[in-house]
C-alpha atoms as a PDB file:
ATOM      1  CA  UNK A   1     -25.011 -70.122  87.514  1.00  0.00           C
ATOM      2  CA  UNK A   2     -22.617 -67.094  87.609  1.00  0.00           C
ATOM      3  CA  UNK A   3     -23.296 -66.475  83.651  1.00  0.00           C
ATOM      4  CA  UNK A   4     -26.580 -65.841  84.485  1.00  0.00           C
ATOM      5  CA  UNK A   5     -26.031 -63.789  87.472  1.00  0.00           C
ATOM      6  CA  UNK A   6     -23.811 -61.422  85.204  1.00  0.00           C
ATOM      7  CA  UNK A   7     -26.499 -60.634  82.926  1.00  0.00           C
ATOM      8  CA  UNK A   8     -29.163 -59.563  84.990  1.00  0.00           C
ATOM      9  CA  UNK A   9     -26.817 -57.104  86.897  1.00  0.00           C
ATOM     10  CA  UNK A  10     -25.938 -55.611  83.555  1.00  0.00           C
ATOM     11  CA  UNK A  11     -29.669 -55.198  82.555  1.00  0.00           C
ATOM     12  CA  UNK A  12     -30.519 -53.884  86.090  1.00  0.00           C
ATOM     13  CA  UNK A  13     -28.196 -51.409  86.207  1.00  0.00           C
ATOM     14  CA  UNK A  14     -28.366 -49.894  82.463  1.00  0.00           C
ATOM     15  CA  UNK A  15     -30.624 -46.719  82.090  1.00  0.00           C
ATOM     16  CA  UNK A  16     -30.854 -47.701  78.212  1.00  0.00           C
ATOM     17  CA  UNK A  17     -33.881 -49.571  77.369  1.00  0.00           C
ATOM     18  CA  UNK A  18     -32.830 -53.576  77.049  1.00  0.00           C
ATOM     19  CA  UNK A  19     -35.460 -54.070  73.945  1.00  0.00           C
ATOM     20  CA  UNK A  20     -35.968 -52.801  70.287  1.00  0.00           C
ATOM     21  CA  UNK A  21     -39.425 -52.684  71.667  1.00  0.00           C
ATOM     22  CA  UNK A  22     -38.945 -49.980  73.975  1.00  0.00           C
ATOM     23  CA  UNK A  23     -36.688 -47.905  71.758  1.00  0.00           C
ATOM     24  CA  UNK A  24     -39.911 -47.713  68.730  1.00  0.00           C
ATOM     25  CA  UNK A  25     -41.703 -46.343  71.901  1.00  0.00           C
ATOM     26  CA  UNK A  26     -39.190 -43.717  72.266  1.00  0.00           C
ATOM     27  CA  UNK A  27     -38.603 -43.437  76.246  1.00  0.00           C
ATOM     28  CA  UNK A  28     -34.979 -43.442  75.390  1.00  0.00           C
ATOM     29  CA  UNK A  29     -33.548 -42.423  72.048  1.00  0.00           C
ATOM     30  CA  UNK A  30     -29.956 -43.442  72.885  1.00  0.00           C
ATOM     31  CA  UNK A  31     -28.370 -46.415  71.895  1.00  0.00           C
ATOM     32  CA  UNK A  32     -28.088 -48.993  74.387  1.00  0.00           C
ATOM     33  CA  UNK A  33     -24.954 -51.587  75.115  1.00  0.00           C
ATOM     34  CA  UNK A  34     -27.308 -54.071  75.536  1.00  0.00           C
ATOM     35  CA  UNK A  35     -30.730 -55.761  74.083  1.00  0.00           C
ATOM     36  CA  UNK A  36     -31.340 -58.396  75.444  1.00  0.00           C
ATOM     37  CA  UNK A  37     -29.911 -62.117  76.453  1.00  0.00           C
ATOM     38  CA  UNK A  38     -28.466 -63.431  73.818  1.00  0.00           C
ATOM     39  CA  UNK A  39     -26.934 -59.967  72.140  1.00  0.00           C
ATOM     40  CA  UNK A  40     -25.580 -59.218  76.044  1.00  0.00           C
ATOM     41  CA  UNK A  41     -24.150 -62.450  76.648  1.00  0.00           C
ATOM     42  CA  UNK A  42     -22.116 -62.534  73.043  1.00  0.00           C
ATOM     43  CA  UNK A  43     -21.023 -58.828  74.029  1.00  0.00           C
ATOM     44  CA  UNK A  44     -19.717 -60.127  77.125  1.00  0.00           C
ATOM     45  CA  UNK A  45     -17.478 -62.745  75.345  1.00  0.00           C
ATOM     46  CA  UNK A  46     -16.290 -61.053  72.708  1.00  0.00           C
ATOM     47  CA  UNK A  47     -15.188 -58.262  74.718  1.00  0.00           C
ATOM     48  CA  UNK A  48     -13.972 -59.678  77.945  1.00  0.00           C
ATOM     49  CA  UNK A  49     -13.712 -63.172  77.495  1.00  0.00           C
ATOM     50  CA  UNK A  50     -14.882 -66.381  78.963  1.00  0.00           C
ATOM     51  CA  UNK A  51     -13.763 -64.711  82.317  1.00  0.00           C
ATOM     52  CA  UNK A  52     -16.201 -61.858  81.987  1.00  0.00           C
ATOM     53  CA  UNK A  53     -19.269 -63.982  82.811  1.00  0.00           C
ATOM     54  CA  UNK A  54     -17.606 -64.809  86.454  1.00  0.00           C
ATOM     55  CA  UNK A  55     -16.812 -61.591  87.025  1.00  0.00           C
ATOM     56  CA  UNK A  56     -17.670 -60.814  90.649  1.00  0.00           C
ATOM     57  CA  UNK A  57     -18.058 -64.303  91.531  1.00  0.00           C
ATOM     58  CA  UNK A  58     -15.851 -64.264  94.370  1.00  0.00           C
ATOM     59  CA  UNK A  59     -17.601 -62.200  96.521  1.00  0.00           C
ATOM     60  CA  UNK A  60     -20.584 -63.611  95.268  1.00  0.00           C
ATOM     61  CA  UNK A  61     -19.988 -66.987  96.905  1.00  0.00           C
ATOM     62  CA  UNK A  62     -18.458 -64.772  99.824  1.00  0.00           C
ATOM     63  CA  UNK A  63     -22.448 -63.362 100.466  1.00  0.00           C
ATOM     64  CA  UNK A  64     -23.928 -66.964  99.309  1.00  0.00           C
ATOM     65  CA  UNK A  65     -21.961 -68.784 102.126  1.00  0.00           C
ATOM     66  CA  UNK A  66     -23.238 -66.649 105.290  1.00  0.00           C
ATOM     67  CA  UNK A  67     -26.550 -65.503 103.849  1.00  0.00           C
ATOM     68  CA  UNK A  68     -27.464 -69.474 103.176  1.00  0.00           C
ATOM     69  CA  UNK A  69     -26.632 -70.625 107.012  1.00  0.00           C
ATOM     70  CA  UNK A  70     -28.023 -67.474 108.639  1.00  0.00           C
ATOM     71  CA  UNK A  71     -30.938 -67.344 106.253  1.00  0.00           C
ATOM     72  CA  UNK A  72     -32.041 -71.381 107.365  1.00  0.00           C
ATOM     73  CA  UNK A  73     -30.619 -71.222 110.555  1.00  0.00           C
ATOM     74  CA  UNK A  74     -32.978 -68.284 112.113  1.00  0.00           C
ATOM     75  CA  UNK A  75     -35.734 -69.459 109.435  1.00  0.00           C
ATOM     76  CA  UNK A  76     -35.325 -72.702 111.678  1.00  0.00           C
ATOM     77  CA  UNK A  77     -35.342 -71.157 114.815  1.00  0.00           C
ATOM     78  CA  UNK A  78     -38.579 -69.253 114.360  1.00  0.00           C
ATOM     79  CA  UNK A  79     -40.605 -72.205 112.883  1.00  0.00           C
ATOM     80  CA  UNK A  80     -39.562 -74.104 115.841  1.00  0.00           C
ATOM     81  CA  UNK A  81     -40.754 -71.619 118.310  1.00  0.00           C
ATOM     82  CA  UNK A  82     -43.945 -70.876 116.065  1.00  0.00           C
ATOM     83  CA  UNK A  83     -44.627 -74.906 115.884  1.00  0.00           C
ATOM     84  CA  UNK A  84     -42.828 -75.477 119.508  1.00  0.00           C
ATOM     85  CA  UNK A  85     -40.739 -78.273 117.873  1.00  0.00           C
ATOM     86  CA  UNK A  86     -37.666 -78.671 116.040  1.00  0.00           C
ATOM     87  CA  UNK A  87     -39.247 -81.254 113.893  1.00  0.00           C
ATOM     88  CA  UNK A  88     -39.629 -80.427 110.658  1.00  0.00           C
ATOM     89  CA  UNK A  89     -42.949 -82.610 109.788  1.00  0.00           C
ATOM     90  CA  UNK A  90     -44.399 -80.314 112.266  1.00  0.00           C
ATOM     91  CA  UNK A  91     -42.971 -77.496 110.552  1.00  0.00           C
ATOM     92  CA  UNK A  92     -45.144 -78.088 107.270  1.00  0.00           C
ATOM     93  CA  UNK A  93     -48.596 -77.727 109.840  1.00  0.00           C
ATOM     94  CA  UNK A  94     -47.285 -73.874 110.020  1.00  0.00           C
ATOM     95  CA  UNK A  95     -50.436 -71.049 108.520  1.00  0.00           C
ATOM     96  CA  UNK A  96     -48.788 -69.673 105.222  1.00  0.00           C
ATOM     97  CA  UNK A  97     -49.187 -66.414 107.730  1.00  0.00           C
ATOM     98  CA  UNK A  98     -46.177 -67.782 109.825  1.00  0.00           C
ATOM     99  CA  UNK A  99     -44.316 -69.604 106.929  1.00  0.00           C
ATOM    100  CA  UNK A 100     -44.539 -66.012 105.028  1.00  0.00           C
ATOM    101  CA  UNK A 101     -43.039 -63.620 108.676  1.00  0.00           C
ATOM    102  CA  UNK A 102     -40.608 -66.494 109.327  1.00  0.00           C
ATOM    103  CA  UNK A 103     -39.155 -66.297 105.678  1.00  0.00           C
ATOM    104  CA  UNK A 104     -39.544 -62.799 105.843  1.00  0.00           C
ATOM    105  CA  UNK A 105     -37.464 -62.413 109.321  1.00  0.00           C
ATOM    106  CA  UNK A 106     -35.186 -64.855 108.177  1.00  0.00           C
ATOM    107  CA  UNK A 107     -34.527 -62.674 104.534  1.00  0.00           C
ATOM    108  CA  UNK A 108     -33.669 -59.789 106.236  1.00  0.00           C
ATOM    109  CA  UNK A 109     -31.267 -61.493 109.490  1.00  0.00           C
ATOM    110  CA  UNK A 110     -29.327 -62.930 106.239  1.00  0.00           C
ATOM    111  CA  UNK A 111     -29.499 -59.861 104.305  1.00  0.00           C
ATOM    112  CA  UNK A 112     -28.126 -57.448 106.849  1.00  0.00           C
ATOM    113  CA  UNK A 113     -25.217 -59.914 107.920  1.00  0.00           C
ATOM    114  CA  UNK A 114     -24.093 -60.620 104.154  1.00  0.00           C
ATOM    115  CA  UNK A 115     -24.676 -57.464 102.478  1.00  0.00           C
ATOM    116  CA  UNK A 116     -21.202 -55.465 102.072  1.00  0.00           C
ATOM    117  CA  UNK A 117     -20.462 -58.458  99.965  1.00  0.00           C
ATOM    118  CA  UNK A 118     -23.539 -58.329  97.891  1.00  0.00           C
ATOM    119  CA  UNK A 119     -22.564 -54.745  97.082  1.00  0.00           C
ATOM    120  CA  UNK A 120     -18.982 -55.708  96.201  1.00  0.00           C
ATOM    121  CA  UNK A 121     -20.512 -58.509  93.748  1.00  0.00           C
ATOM    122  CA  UNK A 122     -22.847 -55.861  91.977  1.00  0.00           C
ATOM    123  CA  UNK A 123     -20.138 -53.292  91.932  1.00  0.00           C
ATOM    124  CA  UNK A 124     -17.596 -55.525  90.092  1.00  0.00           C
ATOM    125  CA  UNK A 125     -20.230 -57.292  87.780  1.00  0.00           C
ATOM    126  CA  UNK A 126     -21.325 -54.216  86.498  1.00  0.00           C
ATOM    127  CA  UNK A 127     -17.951 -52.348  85.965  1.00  0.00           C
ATOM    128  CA  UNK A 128     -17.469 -53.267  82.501  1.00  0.00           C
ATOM    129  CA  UNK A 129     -13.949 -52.353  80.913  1.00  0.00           C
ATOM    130  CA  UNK A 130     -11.715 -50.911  81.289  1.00  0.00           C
ATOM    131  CA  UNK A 131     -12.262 -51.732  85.479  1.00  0.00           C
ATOM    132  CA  UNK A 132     -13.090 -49.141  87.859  1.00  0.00           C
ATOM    133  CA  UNK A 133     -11.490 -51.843  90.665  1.00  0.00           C
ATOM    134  CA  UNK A 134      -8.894 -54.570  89.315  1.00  0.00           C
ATOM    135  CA  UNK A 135      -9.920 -56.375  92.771  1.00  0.00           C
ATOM    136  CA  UNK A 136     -11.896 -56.866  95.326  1.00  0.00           C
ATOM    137  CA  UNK A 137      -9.689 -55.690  97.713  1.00  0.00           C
ATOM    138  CA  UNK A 138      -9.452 -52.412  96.066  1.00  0.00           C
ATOM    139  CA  UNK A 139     -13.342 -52.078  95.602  1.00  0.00           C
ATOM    140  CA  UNK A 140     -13.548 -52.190  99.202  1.00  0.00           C
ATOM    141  CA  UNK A 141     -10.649 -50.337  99.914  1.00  0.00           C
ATOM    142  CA  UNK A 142     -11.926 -47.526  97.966  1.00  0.00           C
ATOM    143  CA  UNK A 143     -15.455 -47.707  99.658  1.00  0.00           C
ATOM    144  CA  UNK A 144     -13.808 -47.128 103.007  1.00  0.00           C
ATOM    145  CA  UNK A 145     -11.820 -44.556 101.793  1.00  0.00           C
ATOM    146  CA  UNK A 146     -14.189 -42.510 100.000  1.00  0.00           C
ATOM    147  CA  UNK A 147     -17.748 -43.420 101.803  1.00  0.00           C
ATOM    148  CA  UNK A 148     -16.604 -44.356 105.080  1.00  0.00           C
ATOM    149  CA  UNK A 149     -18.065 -48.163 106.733  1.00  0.00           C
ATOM    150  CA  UNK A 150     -21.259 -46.946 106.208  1.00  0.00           C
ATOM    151  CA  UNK A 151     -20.765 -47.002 102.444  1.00  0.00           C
ATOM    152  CA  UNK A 152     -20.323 -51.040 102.336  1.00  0.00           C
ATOM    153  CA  UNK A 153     -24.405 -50.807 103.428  1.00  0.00           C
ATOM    154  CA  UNK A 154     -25.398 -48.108 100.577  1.00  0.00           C
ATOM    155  CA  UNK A 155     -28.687 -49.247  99.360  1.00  0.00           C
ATOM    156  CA  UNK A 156     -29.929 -51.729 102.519  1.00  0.00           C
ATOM    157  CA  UNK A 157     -32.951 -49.752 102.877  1.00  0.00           C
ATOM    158  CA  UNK A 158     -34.309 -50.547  99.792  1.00  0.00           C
ATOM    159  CA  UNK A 159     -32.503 -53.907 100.316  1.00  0.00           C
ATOM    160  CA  UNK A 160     -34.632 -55.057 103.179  1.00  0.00           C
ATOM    161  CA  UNK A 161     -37.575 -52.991 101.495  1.00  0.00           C
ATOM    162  CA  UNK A 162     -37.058 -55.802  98.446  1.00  0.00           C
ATOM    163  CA  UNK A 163     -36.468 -58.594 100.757  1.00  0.00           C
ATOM    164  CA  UNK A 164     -39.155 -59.284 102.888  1.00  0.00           C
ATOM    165  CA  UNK A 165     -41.673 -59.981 100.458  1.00  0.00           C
ATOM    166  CA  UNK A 166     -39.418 -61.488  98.019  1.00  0.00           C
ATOM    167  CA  UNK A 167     -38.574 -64.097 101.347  1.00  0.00           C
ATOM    168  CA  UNK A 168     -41.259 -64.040 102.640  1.00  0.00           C
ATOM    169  CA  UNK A 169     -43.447 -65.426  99.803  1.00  0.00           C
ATOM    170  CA  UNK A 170     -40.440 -67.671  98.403  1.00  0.00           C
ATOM    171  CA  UNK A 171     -40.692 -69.150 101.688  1.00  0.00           C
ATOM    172  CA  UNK A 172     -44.479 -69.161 102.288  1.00  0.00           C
ATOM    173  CA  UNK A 173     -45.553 -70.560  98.469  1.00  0.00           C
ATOM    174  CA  UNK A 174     -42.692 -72.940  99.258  1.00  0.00           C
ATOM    175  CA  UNK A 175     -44.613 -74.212 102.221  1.00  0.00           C
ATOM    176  CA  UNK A 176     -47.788 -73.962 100.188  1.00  0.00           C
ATOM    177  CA  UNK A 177     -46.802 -75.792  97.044  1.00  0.00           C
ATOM    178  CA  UNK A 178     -45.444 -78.735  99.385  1.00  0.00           C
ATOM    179  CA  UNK A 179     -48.525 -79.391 101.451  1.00  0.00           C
ATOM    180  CA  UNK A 180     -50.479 -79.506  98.084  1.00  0.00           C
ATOM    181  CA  UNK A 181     -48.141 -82.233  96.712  1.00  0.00           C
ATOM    182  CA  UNK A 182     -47.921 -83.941  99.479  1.00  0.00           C
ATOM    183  CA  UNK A 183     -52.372 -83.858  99.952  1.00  0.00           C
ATOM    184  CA  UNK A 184     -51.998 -85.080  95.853  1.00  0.00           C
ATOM    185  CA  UNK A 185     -49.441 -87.620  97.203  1.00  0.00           C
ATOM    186  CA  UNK A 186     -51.256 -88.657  99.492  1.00  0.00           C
ATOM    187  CA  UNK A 187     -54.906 -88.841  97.528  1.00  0.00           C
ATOM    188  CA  UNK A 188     -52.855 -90.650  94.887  1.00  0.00           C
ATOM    189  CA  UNK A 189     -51.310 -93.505  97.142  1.00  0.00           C
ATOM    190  CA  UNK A 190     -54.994 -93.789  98.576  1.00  0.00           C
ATOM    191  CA  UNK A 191     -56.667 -94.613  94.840  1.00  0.00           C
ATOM    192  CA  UNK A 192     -53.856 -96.955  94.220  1.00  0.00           C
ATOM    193  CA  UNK A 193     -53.556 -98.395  97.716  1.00  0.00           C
ATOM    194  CA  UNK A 194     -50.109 -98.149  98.211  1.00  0.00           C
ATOM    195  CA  UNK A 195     -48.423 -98.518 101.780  1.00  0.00           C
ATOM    196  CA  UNK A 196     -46.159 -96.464 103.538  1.00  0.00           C
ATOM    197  CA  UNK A 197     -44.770 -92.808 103.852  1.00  0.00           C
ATOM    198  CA  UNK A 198     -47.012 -91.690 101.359  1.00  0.00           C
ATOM    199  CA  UNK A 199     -46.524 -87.650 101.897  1.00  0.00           C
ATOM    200  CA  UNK A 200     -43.100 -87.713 101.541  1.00  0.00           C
ATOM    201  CA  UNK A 201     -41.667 -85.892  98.877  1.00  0.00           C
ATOM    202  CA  UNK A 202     -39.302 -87.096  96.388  1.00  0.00           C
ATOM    203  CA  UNK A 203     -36.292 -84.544  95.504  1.00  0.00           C
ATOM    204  CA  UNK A 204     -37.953 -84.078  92.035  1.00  0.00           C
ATOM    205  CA  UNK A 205     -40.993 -82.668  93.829  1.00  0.00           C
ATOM    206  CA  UNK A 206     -39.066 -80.479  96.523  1.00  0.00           C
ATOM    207  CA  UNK A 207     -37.061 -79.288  93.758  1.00  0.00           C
ATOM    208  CA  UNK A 208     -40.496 -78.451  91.691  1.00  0.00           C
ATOM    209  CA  UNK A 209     -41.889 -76.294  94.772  1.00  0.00           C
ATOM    210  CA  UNK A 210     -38.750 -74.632  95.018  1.00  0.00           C
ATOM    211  CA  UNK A 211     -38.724 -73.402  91.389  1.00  0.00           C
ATOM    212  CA  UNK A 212     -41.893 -72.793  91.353  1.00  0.00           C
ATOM    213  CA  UNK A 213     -41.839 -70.446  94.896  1.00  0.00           C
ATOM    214  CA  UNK A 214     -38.588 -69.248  93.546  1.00  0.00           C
ATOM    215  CA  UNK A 215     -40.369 -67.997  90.395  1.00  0.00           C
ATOM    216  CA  UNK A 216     -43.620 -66.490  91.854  1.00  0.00           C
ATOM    217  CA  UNK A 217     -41.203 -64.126  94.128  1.00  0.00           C
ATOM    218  CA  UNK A 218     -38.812 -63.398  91.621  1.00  0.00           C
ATOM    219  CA  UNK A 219     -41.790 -62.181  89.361  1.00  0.00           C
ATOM    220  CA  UNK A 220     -43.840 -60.476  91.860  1.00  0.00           C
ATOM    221  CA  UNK A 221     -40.652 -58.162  93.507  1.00  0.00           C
ATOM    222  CA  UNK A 222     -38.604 -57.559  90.378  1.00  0.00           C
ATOM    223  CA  UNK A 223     -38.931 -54.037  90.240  1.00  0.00           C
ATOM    224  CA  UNK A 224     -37.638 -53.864  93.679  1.00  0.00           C
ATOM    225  CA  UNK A 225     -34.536 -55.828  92.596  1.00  0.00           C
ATOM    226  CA  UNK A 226     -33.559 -53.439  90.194  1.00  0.00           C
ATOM    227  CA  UNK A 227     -34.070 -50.573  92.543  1.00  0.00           C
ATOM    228  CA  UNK A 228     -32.008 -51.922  94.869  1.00  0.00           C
ATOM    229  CA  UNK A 229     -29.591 -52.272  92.092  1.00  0.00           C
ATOM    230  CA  UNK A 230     -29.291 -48.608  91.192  1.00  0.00           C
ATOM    231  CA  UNK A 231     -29.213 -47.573  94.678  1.00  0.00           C
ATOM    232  CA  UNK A 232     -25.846 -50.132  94.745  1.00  0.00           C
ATOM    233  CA  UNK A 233     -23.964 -48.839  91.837  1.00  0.00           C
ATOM    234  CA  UNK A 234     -24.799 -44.617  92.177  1.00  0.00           C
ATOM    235  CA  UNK A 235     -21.547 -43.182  91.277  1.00  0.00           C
ATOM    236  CA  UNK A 236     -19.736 -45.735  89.667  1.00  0.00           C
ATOM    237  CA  UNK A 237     -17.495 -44.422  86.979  1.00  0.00           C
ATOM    238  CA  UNK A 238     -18.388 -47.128  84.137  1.00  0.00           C
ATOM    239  CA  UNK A 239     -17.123 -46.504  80.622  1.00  0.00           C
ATOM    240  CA  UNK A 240     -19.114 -44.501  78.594  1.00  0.00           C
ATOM    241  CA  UNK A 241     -19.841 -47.297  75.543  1.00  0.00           C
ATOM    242  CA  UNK A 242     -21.953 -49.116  78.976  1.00  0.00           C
ATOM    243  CA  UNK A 243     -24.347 -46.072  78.750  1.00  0.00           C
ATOM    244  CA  UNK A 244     -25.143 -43.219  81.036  1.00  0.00           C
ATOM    245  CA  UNK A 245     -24.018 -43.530  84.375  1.00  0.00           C
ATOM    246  CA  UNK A 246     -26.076 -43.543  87.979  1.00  0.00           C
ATOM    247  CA  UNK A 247     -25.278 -40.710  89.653  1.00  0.00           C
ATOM    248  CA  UNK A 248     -23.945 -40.431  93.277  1.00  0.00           C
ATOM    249  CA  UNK A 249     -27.340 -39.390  95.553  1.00  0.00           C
ATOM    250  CA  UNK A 250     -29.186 -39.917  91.802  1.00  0.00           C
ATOM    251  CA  UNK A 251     -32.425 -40.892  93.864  1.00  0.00           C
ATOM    252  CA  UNK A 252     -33.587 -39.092  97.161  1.00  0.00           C
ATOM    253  CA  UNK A 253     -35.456 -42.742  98.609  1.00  0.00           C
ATOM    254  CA  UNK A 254     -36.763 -45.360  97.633  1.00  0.00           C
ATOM    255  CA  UNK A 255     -40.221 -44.089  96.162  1.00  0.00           C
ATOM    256  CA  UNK A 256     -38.331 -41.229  94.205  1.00  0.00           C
ATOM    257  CA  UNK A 257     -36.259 -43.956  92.526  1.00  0.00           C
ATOM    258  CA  UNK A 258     -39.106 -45.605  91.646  1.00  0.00           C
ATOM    259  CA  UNK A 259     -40.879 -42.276  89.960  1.00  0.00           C
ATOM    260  CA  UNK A 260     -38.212 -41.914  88.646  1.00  0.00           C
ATOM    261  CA  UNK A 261     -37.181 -44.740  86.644  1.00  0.00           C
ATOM    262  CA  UNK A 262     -40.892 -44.952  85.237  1.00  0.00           C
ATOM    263  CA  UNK A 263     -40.951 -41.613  84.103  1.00  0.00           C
ATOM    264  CA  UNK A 264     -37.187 -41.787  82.918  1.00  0.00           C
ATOM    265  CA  UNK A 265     -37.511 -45.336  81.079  1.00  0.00           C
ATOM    266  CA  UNK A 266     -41.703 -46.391  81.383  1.00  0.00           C
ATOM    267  CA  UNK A 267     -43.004 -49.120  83.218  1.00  0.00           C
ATOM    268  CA  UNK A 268     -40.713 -51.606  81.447  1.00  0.00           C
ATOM    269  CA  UNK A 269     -38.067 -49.896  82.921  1.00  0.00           C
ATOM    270  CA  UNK A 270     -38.597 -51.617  86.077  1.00  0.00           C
ATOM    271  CA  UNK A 271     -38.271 -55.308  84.678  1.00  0.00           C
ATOM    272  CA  UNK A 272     -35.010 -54.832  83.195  1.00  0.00           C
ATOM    273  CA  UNK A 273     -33.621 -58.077  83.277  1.00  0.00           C
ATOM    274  CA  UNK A 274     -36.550 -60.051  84.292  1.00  0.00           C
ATOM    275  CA  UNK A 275     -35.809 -63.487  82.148  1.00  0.00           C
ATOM    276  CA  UNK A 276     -32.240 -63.544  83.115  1.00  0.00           C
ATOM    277  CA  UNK A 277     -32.969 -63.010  86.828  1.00  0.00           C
ATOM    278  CA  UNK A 278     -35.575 -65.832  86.921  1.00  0.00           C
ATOM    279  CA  UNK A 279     -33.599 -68.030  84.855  1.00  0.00           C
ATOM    280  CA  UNK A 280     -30.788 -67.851  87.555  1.00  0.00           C
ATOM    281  CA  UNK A 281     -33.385 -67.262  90.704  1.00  0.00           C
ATOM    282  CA  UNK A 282     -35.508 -69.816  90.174  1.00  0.00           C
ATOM    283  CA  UNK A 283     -33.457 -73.127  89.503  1.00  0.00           C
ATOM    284  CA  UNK A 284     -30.767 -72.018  92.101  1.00  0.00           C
ATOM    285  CA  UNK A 285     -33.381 -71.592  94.829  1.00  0.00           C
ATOM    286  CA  UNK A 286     -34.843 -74.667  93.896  1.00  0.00           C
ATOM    287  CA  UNK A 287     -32.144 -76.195  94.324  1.00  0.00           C
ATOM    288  CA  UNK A 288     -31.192 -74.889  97.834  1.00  0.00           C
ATOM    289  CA  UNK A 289     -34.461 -76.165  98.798  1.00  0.00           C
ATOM    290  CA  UNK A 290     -33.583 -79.811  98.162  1.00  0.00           C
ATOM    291  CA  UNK A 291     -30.187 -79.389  99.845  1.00  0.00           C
ATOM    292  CA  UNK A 292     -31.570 -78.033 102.612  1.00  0.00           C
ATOM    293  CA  UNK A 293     -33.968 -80.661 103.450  1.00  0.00           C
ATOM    294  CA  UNK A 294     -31.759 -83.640 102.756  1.00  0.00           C
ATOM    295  CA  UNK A 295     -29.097 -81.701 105.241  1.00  0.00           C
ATOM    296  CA  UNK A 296     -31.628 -81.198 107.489  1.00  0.00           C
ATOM    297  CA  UNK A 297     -33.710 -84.382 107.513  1.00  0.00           C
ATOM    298  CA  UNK A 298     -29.827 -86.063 107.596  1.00  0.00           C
ATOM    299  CA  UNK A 299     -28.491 -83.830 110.638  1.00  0.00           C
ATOM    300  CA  UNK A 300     -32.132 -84.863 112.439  1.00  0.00           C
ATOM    301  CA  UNK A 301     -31.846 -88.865 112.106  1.00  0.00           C
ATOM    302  CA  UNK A 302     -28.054 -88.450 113.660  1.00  0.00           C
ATOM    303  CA  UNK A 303     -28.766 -85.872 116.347  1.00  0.00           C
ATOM    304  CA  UNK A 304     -32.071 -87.762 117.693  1.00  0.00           C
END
């Protein structure tokens, strides 16, 4: 998945327009380093290698490994005070009201307690080359140095702004989408007459809510995403062949970014990046969705 999660950094973060479309419409008469997919991910290769698509990948899985188990552990926590069980068939009886705060709450516990790495992943995916920072280590070192602690949280605001509803409707239309298949799987085991568990799931179906809640959110808070984005890298000293650079303090807040970067690039200019980012979005939170209720269903029939 990190191939994909290279590409719609680079997108995100590029002023340029990312289409020949928005070029003929003239927002932007400069050039641009990159097009689209295909043209962005042979550019990649031919100038940094196979290498280039993992770039940032170790702090990547740094963020992925905290934000997973805080995200499902408080997500957990609140559905079992909301349903006042730790069962998760009673979880599924939950309003989409409560699925939607408790994915919400849970997005933004796992945000705050992962984010300095999420910053370091955007920073070094969206270097280019020559590299600003050869390392991680000197990224961070050079955040400290130059920004102070608060600097490894530049761009949380609009961070948590993105997050809630981007968690909370992953997690509500996730809830939605399953009670739905299991009512169908439940009508259809009727009409055939079929015995047993009827409304449970098989992993092709959790994994078919998951990429389909994955996809509604990614779609709906996009723009948000690539706010957050520019917010991330302001100041960066990129190369000049990846385009003109984000200034430090470029955008007062959060609505000012937004102005601006409609005005600056039109409305497309907020979904740079879009079929990238739900190419990778999508299928990966799909597929946390099935691990997560194997694990959980597993660590339930050996803890009761």
């Amino acid at each position: 998945m990190r191939l994909q999660a290279r590409l719609p950094v680079e997108s995100h973060v590029q002023l340029e327009p990312t289409t020949s479309w928005a070029l003929l419409n003239g927002h932007i008469s400069r050039p641009s380093k990159y097009t689209g997919m295909f043209q962005a991910t042979k550019d990649i290769f031919r100038e940094e290698g196979l290498w280039g698509f993992w770039r940032g990948n170790v702090p990547a899985l740094l963020m992925v490994m905290p934000y997973t188990a805080i995200q499902f552990t408080v997500l957990h926590k609140l559905k079992t005070f909301a349903a006042g069980s730790s069962k998760a068939e009673n979880h599924i009886n939950l309003s989409a009201y409560l699925s939607y705060v408790s994915g919400a709450l849970a997005g933004c516990a796992a945000t705050v307690g992962s984010y300095p790495f999420d910053l370091l992943r955007t920073i070094l995916a969206s270097q280019g080359e020559p590299k600003v920072y050869p390392t991680m280590r000197s990224a961070f070192v050079d955040i400290i140095s130059t920004r102070g602690f608060r600097g490894l949280y530049a761009g949380l605001s609009p961070t948590l702004v993105e997050i809630i509803p981007y968690a909370g409707l992953q997690f509500g239309t996730y809830d939605t989408f399953k009670r739905w298949t299991m009512d169908w799987n439940r009508i259809r085991s009727s009409n055939t007459s079929s015995t047993g568990a009827d409304n449970k799931l098989s992993s092709f179906q959790l994994f078919v809510c998951g990429l389909a809640a994955g996809t509604c959110a990614k779609l709906v808070c996009h723009p948000l995403d690539v706010v957050k984005k520019r917010f991330q890298i302001e100041g960066l000293q990129r190369h000049p062949k990846y385009g003109a650079r984000v200034e430090h303090r470029a955008y007062r807040n959060m609505s000012d970014a937004l102005s601006r970067i409609v005005q600056a690039e039109g409305w497309a200019g907020l979904y740079k990046g879009i079929v990238p980012s739900t190419v990778k979005a999508a299928p990966a939170g799909a597929v946390t969705f099935v691990a997560y209720e194997y694990a959980s269903d597993w660590l339930e029939s050996i803890l009761t």
